[in-house]
PDB file of N, CA and C in Angstrom:
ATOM      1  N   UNK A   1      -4.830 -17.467 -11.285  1.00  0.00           N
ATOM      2  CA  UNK A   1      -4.478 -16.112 -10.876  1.00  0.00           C
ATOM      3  C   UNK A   1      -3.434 -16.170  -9.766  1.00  0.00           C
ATOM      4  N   UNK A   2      -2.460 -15.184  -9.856  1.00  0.00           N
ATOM      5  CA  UNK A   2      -1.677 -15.439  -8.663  1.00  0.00           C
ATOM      6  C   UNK A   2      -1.866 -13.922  -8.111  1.00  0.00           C
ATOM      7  N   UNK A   3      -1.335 -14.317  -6.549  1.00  0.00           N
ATOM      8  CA  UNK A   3      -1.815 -13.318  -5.286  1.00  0.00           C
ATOM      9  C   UNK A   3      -0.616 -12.683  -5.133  1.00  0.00           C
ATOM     10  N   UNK A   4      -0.848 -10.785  -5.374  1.00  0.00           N
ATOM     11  CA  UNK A   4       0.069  -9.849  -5.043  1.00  0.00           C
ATOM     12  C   UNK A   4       0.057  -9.102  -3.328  1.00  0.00           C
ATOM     13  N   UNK A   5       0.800  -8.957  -2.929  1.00  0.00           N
ATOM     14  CA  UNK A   5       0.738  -7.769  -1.636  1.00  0.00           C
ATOM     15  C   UNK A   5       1.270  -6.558  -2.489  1.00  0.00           C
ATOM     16  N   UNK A   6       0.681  -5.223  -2.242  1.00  0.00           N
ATOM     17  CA  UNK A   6       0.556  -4.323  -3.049  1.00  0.00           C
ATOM     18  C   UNK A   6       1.097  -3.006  -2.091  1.00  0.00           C
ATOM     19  N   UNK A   7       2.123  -2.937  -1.922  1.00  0.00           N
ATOM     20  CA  UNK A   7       2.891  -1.462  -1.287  1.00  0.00           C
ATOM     21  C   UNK A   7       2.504  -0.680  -0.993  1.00  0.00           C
ATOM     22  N   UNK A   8       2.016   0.772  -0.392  1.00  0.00           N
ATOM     23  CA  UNK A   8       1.772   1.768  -0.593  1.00  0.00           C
ATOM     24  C   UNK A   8       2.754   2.897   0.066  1.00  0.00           C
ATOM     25  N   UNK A   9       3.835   3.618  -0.366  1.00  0.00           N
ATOM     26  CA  UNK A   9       4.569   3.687  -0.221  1.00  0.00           C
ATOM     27  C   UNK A   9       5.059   5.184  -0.144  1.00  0.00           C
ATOM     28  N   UNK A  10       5.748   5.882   0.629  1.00  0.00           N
ATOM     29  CA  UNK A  10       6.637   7.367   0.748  1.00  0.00           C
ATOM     30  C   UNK A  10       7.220   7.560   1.955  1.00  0.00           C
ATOM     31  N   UNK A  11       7.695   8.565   1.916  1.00  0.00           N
ATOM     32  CA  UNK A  11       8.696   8.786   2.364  1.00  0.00           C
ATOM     33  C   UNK A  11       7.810   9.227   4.346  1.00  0.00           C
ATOM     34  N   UNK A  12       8.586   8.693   5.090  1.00  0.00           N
ATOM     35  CA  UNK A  12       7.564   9.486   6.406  1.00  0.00           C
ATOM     36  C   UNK A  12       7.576  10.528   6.674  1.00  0.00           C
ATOM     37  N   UNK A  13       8.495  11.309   6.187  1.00  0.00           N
ATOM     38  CA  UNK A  13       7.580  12.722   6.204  1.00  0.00           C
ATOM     39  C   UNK A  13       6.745  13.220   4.967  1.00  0.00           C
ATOM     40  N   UNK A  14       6.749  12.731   4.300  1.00  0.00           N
ATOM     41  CA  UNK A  14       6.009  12.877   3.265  1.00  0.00           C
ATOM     42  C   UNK A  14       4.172  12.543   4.011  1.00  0.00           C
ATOM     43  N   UNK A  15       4.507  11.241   4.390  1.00  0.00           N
ATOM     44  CA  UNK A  15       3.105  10.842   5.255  1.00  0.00           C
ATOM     45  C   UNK A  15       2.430  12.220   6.357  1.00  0.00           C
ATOM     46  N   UNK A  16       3.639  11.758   7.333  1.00  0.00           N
ATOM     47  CA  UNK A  16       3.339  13.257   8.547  1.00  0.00           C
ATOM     48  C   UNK A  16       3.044  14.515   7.586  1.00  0.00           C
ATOM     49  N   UNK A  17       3.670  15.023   6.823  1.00  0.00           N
ATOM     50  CA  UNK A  17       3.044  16.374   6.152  1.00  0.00           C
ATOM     51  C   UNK A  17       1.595  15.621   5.467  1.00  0.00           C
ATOM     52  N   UNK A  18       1.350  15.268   4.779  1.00  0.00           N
ATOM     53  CA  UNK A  18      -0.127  15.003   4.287  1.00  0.00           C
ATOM     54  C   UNK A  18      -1.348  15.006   5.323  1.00  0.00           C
ATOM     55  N   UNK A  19      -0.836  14.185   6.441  1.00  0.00           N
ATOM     56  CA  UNK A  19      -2.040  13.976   7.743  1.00  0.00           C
ATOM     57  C   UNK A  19      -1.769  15.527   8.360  1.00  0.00           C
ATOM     58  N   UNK A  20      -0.379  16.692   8.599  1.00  0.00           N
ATOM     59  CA  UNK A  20      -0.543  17.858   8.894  1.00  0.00           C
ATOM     60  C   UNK A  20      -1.020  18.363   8.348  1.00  0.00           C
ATOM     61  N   UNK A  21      -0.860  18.665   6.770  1.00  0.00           N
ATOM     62  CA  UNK A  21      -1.661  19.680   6.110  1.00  0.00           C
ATOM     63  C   UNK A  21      -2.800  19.551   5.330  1.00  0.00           C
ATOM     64  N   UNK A  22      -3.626  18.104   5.528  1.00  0.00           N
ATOM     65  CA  UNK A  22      -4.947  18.154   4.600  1.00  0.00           C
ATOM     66  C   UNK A  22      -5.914  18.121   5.738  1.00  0.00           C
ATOM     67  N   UNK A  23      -6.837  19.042   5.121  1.00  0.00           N
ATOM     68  CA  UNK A  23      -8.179  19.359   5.745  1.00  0.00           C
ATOM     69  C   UNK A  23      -8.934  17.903   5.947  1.00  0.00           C
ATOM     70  N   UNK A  24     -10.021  18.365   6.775  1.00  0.00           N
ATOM     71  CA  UNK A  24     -11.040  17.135   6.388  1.00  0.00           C
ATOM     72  C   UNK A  24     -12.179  16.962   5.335  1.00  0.00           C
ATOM     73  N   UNK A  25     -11.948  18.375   4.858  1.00  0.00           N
ATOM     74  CA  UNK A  25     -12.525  17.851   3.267  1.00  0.00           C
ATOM     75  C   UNK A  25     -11.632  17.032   2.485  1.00  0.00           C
ATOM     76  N   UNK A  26     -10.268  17.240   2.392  1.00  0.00           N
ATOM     77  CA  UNK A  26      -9.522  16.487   1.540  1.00  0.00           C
ATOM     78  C   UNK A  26      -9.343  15.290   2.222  1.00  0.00           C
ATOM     79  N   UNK A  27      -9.589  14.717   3.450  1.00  0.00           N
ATOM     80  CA  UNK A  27      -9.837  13.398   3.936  1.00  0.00           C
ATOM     81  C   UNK A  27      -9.927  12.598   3.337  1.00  0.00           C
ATOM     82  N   UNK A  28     -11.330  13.816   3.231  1.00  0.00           N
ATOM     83  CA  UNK A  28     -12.711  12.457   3.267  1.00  0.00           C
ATOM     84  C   UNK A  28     -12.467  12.834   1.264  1.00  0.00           C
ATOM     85  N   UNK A  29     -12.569  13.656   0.467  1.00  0.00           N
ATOM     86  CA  UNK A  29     -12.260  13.379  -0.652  1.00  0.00           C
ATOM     87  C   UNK A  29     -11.172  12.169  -1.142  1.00  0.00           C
ATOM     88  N   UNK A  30      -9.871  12.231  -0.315  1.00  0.00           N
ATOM     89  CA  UNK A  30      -9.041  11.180  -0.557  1.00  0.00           C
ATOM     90  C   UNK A  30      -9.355   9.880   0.013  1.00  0.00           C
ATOM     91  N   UNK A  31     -10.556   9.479   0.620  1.00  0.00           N
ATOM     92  CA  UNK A  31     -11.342   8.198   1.479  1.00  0.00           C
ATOM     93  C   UNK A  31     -12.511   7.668  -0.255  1.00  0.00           C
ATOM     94  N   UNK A  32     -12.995   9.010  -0.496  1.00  0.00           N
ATOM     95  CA  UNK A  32     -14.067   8.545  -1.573  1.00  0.00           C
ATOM     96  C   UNK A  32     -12.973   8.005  -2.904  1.00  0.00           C
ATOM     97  N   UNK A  33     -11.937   8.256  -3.306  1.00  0.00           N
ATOM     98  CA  UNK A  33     -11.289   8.408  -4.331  1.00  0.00           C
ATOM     99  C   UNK A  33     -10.309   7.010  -3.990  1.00  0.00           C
ATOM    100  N   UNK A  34     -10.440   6.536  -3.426  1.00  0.00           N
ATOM    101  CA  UNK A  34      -9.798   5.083  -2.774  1.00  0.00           C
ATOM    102  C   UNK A  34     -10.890   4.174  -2.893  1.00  0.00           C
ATOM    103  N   UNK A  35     -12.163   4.941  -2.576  1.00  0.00           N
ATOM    104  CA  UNK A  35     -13.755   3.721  -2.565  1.00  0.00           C
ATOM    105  C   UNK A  35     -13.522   3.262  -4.079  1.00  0.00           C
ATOM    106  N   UNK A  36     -13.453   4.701  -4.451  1.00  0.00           N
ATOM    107  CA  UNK A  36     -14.034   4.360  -6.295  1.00  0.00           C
ATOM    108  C   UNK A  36     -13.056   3.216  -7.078  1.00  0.00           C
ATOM    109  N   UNK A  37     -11.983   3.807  -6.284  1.00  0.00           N
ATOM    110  CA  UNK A  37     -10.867   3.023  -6.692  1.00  0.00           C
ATOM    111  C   UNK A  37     -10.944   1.177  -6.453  1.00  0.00           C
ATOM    112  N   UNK A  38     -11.418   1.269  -4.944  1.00  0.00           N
ATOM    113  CA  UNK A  38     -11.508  -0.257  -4.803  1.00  0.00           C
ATOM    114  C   UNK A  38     -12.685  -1.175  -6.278  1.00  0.00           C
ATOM    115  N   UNK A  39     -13.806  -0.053  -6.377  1.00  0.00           N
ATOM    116  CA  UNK A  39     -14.848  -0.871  -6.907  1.00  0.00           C
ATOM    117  C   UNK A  39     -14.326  -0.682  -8.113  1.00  0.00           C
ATOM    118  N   UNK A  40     -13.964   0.288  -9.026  1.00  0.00           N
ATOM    119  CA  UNK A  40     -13.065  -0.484 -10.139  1.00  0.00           C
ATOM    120  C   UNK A  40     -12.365  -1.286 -10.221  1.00  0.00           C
ATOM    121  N   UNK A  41     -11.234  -1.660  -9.119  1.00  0.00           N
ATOM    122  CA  UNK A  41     -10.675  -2.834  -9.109  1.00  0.00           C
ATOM    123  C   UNK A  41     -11.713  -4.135  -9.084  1.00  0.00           C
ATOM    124  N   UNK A  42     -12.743  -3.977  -8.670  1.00  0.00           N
ATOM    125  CA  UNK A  42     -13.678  -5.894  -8.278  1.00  0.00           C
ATOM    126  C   UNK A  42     -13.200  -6.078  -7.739  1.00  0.00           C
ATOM    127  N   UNK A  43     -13.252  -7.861  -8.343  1.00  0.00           N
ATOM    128  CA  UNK A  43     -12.782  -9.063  -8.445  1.00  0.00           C
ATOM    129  C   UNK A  43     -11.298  -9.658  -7.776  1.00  0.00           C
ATOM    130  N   UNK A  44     -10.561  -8.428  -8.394  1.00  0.00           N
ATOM    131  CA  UNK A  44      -9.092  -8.693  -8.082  1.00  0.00           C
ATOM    132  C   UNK A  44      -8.728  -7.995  -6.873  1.00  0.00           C
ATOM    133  N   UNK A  45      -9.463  -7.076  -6.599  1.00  0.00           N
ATOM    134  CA  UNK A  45      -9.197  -6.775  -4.835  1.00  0.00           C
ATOM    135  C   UNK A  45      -9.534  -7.719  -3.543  1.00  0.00           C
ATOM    136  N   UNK A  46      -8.378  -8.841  -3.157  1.00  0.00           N
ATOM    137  CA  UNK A  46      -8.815  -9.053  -2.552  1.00  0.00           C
ATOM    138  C   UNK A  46      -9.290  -8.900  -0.608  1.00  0.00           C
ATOM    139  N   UNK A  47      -8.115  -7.978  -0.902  1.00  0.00           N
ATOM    140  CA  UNK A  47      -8.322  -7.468   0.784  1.00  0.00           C
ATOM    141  C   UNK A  47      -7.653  -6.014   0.534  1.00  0.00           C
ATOM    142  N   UNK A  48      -9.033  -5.204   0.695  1.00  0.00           N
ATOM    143  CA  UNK A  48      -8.235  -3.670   0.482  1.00  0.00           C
ATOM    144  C   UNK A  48      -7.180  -3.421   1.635  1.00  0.00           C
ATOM    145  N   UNK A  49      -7.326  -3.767   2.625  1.00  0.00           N
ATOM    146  CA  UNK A  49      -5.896  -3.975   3.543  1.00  0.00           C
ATOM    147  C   UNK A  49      -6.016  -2.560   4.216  1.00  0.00           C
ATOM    148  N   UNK A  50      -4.987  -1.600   4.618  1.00  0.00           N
ATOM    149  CA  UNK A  50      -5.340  -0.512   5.643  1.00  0.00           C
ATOM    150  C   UNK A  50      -3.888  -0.149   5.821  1.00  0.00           C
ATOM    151  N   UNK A  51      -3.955   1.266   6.444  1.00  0.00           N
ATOM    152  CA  UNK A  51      -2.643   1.912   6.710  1.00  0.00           C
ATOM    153  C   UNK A  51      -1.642   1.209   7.727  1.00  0.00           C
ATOM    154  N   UNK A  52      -0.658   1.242   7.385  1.00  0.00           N
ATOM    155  CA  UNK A  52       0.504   0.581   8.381  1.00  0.00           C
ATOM    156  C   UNK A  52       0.821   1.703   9.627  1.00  0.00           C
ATOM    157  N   UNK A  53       1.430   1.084  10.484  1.00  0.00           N
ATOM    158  CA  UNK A  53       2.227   1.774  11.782  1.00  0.00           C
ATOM    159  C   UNK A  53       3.382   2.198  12.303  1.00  0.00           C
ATOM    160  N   UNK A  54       3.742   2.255  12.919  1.00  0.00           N
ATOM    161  CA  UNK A  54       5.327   2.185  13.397  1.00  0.00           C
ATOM    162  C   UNK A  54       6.123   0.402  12.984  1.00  0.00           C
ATOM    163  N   UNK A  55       6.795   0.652  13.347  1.00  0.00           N
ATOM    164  CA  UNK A  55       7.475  -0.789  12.789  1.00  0.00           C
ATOM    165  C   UNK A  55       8.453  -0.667  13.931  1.00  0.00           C
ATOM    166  N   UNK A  56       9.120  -2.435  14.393  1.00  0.00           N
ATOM    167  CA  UNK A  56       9.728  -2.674  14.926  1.00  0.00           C
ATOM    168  C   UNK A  56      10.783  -3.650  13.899  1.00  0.00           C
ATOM    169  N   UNK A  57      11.891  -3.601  14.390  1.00  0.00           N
ATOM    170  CA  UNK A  57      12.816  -4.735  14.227  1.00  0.00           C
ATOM    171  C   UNK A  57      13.325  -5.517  15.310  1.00  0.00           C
ATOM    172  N   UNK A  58      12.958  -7.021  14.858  1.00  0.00           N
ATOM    173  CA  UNK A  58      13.729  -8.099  15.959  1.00  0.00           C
ATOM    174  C   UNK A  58      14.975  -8.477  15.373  1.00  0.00           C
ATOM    175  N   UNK A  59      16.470  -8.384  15.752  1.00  0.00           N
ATOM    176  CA  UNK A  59      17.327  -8.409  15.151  1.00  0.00           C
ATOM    177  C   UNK A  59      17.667 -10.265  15.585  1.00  0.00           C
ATOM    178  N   UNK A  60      18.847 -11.003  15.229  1.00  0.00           N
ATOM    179  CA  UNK A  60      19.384 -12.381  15.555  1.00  0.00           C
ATOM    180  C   UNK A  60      19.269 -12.159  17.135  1.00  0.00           C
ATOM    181  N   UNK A  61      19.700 -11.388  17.331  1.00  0.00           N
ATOM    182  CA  UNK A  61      20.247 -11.160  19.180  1.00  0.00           C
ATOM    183  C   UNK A  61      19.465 -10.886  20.041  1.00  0.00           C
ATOM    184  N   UNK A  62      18.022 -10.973  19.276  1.00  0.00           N
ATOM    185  CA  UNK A  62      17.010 -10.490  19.771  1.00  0.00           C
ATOM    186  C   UNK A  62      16.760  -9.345  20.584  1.00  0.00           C
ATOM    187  N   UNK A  63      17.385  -8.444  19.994  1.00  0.00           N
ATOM    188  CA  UNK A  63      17.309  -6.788  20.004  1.00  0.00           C
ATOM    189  C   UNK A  63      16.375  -6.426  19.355  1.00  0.00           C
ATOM    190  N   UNK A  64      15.370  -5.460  19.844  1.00  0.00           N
ATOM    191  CA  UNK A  64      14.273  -5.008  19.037  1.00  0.00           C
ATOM    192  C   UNK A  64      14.307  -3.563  19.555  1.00  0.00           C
ATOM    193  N   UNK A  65      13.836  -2.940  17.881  1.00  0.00           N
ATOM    194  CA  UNK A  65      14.242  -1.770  18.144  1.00  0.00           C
ATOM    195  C   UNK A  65      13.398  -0.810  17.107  1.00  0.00           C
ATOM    196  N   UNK A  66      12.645   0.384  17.293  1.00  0.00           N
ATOM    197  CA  UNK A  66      11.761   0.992  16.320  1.00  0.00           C
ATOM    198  C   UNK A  66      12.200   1.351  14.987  1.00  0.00           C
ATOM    199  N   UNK A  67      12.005   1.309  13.843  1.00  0.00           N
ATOM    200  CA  UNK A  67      12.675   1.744  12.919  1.00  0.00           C
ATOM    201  C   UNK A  67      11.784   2.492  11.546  1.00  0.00           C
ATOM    202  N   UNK A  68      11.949   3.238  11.239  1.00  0.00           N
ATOM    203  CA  UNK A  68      11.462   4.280  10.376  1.00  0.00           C
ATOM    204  C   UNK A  68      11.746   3.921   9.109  1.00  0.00           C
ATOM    205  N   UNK A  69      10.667   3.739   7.702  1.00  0.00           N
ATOM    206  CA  UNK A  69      10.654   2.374   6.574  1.00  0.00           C
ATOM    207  C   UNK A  69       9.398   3.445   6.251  1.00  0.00           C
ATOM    208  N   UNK A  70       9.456   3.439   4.608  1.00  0.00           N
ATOM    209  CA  UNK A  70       8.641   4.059   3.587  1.00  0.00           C
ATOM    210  C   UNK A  70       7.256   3.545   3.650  1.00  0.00           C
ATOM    211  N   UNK A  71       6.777   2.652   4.555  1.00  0.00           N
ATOM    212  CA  UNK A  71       5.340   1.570   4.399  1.00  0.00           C
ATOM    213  C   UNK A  71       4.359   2.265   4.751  1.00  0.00           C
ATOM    214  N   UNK A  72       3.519   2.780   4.101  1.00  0.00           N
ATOM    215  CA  UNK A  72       2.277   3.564   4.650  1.00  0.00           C
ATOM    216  C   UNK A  72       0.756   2.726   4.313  1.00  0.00           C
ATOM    217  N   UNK A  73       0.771   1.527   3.636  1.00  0.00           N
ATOM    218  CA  UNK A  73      -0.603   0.673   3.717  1.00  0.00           C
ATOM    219  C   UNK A  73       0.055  -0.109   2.675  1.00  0.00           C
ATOM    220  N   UNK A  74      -1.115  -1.091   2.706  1.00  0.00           N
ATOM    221  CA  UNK A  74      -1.175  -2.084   1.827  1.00  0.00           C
ATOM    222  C   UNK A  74      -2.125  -2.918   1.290  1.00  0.00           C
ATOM    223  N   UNK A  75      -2.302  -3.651   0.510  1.00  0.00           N
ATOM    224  CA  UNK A  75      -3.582  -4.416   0.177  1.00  0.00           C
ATOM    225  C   UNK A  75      -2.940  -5.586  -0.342  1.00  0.00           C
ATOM    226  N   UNK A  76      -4.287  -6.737  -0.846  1.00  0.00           N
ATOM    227  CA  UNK A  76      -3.664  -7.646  -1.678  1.00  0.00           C
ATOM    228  C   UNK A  76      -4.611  -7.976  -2.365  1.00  0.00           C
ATOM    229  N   UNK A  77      -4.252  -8.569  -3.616  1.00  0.00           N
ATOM    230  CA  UNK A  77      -5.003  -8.747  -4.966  1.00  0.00           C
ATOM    231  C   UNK A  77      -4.443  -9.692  -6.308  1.00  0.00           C
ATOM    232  N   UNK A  78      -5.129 -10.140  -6.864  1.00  0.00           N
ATOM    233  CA  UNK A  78      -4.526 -11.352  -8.013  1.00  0.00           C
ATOM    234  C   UNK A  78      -4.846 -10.779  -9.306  1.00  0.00           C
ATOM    235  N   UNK A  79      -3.884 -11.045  -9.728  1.00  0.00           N
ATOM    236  CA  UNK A  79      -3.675 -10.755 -11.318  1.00  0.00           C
ATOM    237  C   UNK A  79      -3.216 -12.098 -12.144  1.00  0.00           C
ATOM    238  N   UNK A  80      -2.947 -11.849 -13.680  1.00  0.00           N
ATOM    239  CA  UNK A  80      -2.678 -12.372 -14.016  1.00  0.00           C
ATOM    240  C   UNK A  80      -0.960 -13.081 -13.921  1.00  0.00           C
ATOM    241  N   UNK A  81      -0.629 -11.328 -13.870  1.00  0.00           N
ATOM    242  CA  UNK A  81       1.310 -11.136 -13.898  1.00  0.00           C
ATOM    243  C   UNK A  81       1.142  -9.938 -12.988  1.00  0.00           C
ATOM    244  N   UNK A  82       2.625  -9.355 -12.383  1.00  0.00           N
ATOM    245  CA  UNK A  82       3.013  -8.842 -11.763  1.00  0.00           C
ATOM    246  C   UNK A  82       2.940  -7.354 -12.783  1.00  0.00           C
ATOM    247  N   UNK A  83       3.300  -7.706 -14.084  1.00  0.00           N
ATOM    248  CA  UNK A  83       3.088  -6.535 -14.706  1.00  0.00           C
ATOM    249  C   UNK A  83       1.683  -6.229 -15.285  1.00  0.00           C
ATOM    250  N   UNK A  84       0.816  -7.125 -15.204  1.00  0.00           N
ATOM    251  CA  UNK A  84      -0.496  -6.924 -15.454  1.00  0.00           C
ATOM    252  C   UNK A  84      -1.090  -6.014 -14.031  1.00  0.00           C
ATOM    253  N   UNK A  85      -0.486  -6.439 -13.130  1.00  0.00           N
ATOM    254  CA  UNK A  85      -1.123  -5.438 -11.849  1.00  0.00           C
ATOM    255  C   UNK A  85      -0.812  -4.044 -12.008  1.00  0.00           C
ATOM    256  N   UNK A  86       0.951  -4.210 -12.261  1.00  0.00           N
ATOM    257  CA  UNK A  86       1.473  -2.905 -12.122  1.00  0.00           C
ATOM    258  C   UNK A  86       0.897  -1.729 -12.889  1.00  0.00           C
ATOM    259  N   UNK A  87       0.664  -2.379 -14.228  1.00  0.00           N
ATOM    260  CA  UNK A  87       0.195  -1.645 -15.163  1.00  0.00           C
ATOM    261  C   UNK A  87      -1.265  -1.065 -14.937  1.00  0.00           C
ATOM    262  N   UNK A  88      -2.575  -1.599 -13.730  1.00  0.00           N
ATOM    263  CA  UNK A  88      -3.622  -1.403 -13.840  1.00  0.00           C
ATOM    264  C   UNK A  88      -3.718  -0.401 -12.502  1.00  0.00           C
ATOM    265  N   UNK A  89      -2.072  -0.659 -11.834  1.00  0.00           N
ATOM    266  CA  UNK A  89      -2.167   0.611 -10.795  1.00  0.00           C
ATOM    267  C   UNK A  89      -1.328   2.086 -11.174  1.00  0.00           C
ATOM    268  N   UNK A  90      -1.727   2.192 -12.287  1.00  0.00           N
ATOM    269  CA  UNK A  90      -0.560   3.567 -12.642  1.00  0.00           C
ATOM    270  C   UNK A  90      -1.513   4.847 -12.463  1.00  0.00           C
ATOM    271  N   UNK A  91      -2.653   4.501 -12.398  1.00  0.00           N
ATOM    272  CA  UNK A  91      -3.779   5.815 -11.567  1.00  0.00           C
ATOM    273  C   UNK A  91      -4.654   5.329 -10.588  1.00  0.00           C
ATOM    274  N   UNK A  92      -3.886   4.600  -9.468  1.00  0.00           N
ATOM    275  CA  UNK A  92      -4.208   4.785  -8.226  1.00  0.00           C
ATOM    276  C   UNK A  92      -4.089   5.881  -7.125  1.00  0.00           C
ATOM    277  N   UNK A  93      -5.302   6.259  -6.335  1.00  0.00           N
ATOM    278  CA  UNK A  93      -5.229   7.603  -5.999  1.00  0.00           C
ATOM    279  C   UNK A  93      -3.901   7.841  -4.925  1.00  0.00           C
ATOM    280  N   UNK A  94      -3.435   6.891  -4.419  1.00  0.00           N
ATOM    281  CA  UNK A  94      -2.413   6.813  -3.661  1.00  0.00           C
ATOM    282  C   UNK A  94      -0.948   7.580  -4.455  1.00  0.00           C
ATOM    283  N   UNK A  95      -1.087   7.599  -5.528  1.00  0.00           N
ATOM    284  CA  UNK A  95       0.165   8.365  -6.462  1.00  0.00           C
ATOM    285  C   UNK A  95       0.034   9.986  -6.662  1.00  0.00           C
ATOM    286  N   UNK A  96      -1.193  10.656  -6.308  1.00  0.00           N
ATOM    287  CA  UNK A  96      -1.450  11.803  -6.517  1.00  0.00           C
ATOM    288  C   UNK A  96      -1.642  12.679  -5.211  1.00  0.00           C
ATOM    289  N   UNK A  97      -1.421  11.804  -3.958  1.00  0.00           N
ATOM    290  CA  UNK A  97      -2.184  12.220  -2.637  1.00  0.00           C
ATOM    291  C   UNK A  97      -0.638  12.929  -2.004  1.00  0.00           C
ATOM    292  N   UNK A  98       0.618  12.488  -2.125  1.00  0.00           N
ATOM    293  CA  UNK A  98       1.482  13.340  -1.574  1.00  0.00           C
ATOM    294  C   UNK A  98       3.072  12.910  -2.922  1.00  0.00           C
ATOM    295  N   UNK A  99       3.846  14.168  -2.564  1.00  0.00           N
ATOM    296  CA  UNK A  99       5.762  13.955  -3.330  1.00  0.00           C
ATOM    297  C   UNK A  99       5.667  12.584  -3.222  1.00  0.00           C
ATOM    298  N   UNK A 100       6.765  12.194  -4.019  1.00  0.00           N
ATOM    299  CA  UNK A 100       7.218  11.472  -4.106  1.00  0.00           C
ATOM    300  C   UNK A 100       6.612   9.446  -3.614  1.00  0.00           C
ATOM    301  N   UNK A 101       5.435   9.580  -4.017  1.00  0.00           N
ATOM    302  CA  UNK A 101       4.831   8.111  -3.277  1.00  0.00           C
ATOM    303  C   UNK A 101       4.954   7.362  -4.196  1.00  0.00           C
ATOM    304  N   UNK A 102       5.002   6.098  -4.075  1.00  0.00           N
ATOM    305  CA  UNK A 102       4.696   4.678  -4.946  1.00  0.00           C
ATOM    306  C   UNK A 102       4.450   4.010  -4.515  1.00  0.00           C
ATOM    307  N   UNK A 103       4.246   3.182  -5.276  1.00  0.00           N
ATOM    308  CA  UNK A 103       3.677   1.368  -5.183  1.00  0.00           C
ATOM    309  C   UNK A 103       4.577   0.624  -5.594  1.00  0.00           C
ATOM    310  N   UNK A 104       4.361  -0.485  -4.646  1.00  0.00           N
ATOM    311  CA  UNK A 104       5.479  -2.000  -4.795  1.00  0.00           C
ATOM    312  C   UNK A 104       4.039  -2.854  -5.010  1.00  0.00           C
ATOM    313  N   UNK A 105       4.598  -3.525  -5.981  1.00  0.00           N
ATOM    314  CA  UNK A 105       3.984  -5.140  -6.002  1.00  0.00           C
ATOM    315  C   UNK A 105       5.037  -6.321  -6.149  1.00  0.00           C
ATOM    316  N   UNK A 106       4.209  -7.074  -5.046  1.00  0.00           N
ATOM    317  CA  UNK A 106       5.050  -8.329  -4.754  1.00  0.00           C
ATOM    318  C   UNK A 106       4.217  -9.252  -4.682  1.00  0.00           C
ATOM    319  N   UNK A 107       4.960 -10.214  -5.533  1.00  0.00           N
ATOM    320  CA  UNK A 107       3.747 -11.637  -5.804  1.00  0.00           C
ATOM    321  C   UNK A 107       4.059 -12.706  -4.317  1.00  0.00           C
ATOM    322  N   UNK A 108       3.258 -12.825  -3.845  1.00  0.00           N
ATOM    323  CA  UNK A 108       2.984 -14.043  -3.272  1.00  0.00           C
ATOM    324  C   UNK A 108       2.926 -15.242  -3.528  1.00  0.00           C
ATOM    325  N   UNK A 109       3.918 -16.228  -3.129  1.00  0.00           N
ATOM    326  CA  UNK A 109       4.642 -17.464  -4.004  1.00  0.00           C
ATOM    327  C   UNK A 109       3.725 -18.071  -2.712  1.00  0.00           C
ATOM    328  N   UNK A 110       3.598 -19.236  -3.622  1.00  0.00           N
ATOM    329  CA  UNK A 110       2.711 -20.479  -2.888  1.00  0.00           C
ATOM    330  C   UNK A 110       4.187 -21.052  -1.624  1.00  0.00           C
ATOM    331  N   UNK A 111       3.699 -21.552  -0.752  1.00  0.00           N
ATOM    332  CA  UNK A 111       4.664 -22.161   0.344  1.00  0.00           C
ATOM    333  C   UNK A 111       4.277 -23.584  -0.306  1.00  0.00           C
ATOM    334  N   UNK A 112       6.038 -24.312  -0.298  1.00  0.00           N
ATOM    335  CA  UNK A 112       6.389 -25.437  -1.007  1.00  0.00           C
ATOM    336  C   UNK A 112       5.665 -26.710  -0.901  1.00  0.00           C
ATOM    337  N   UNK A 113       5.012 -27.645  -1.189  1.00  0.00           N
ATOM    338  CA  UNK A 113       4.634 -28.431  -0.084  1.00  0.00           C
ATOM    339  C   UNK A 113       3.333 -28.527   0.076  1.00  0.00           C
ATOM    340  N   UNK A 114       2.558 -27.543   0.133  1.00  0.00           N
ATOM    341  CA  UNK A 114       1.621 -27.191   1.008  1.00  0.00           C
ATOM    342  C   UNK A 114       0.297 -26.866  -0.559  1.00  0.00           C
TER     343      UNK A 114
END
């Protein structure tokens, strides 16, 4: 099996409007609808992972500086193929929760060597 990091992805205001305008019934509905989600996945979930933050960039010159990037969580998990994942996340609740969101999957390549 090889190991994906799994995107979760929109636009930041897309994020900021969702956390402004959903209640805490729709929270906690969009918290249960992620559970269900994990335990259908099993096996192949291996770290449901958690919402991302602000982001920094360290540039060559070692300038660091805040920068604003579509990343709103992530997880990681093994599949067979990259399109075997993709294909088993096309009704993940993360696609229905705000405009315009998606998912990236990116396989995790073994380090050379090692």
């Amino acid at each position: 099996m090889k190991k994906f990091l799994v995107l979760y992805k929109a636009s930041a205001e897309a994020f900021q409007q969702a956390m402004k305008d959903s209640t805490p019934e729709q929270q906690k509905a969009g918290m249960e609808a992620w559970m269900k989600w994990s335990q259908k996945a099993g096996p192949s979930l291996l770290d449901m992972g958690g919402p991302l933050g602000k982001s920094a960039r360290v540039a060559t010159n070692g300038e660091v500086s805040t920068v604003v990037n579509d990343l709103g969580g992530y997880s990681v998990m093994q599949a067979e193929s990259r399109e075997a994942l993709a294909g088993s996340l096309k009704e993940h609740p993360h696609l229905t929760m705000m405009a315009g969101s998606s998912i990236e999957v990116v396989e995790i390549m073994p380090i050379p060597g090692i």
